[in-house]
C-alpha atoms as a PDB file:
ATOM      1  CA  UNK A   1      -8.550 -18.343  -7.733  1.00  0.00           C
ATOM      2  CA  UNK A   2      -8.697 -14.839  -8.420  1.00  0.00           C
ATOM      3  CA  UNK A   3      -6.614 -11.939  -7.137  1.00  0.00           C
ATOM      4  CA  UNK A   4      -9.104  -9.681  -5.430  1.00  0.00           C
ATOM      5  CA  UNK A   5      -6.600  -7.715  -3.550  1.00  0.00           C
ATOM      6  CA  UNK A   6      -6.603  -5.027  -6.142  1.00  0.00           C
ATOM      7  CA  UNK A   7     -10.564  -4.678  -5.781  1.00  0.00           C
ATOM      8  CA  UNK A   8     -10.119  -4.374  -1.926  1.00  0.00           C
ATOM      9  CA  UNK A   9      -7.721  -2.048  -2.500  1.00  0.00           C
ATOM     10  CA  UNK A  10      -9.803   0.021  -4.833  1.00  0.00           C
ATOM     11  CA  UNK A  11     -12.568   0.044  -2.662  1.00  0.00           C
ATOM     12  CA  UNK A  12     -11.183   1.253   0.306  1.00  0.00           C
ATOM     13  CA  UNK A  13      -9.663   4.048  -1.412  1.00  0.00           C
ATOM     14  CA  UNK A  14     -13.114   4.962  -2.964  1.00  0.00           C
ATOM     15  CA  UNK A  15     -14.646   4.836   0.938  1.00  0.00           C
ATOM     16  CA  UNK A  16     -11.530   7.271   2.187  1.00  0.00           C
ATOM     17  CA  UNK A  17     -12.247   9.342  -0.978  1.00  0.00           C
ATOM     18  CA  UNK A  18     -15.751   9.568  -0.371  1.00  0.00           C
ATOM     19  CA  UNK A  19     -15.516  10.197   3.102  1.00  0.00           C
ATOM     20  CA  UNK A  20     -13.278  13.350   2.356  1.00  0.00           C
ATOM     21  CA  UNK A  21     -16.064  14.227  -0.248  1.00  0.00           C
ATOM     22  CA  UNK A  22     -18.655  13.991   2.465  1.00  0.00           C
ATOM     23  CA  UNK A  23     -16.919  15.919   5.208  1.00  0.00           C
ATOM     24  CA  UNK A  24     -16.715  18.751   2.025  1.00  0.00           C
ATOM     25  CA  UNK A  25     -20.616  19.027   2.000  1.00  0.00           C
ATOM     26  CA  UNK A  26     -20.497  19.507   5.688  1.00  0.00           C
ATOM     27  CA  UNK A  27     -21.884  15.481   6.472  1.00  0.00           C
ATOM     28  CA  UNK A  28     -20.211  13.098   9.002  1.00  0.00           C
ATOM     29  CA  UNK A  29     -17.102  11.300   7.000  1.00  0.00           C
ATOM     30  CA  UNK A  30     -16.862   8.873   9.245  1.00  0.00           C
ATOM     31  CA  UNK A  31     -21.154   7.403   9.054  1.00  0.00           C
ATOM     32  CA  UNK A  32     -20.246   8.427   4.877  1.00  0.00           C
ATOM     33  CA  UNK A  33     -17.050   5.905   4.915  1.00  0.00           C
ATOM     34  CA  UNK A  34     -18.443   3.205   6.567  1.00  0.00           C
ATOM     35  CA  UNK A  35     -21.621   3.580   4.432  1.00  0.00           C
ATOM     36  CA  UNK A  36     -18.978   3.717   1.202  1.00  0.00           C
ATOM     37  CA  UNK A  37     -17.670  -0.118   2.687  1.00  0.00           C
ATOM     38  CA  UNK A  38     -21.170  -1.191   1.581  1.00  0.00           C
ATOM     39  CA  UNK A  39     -22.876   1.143  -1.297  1.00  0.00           C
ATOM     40  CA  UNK A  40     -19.160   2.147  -3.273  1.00  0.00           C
ATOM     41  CA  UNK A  41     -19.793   3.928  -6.409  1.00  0.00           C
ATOM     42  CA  UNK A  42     -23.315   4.082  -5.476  1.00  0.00           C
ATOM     43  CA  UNK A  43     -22.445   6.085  -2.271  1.00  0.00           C
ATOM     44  CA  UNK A  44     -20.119   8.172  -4.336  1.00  0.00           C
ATOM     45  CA  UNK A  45     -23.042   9.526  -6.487  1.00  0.00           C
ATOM     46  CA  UNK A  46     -24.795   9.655  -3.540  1.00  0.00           C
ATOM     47  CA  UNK A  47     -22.459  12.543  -1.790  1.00  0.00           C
ATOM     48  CA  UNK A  48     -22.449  14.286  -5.061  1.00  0.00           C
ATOM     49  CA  UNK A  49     -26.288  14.295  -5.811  1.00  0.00           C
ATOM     50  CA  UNK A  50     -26.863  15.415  -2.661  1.00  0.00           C
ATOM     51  CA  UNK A  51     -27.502  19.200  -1.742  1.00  0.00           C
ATOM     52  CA  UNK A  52     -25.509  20.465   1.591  1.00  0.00           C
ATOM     53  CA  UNK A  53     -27.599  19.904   4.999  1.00  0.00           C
ATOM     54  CA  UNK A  54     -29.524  23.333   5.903  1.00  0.00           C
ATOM     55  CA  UNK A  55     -27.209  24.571   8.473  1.00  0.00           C
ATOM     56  CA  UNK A  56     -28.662  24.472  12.364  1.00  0.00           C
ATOM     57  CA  UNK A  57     -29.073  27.619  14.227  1.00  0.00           C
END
């Protein structure tokens, strides 16, 4: 068997990371972390790709 505590390890960091990256661009960390537990990287690019939300008046 394989040791796959490192991956989960790396993974959750990446999730807390992007979360922090979200709540940046003015987006919910929380909804962006728990998204990050299933996309990873993918949600990472995600965040970055992605302009700020228009502001609400």
């Amino acid at each position: 068997m394989g040791d796959t505590g490192g991956y989960s390890v790396g993974w959750l960091t990446l999730s807390l990371i992007n979360a922090g990256l979200a709540q940046g661009k003015g987006r919910s960390g929380l909804n962006w972390f728990l998204a990050s537990l299933l996309l990873g990287p993918f949600a990472t690019f995600l965040i970055v790709v992605w302009d700020r939300p228009a502001p609400r008046r």
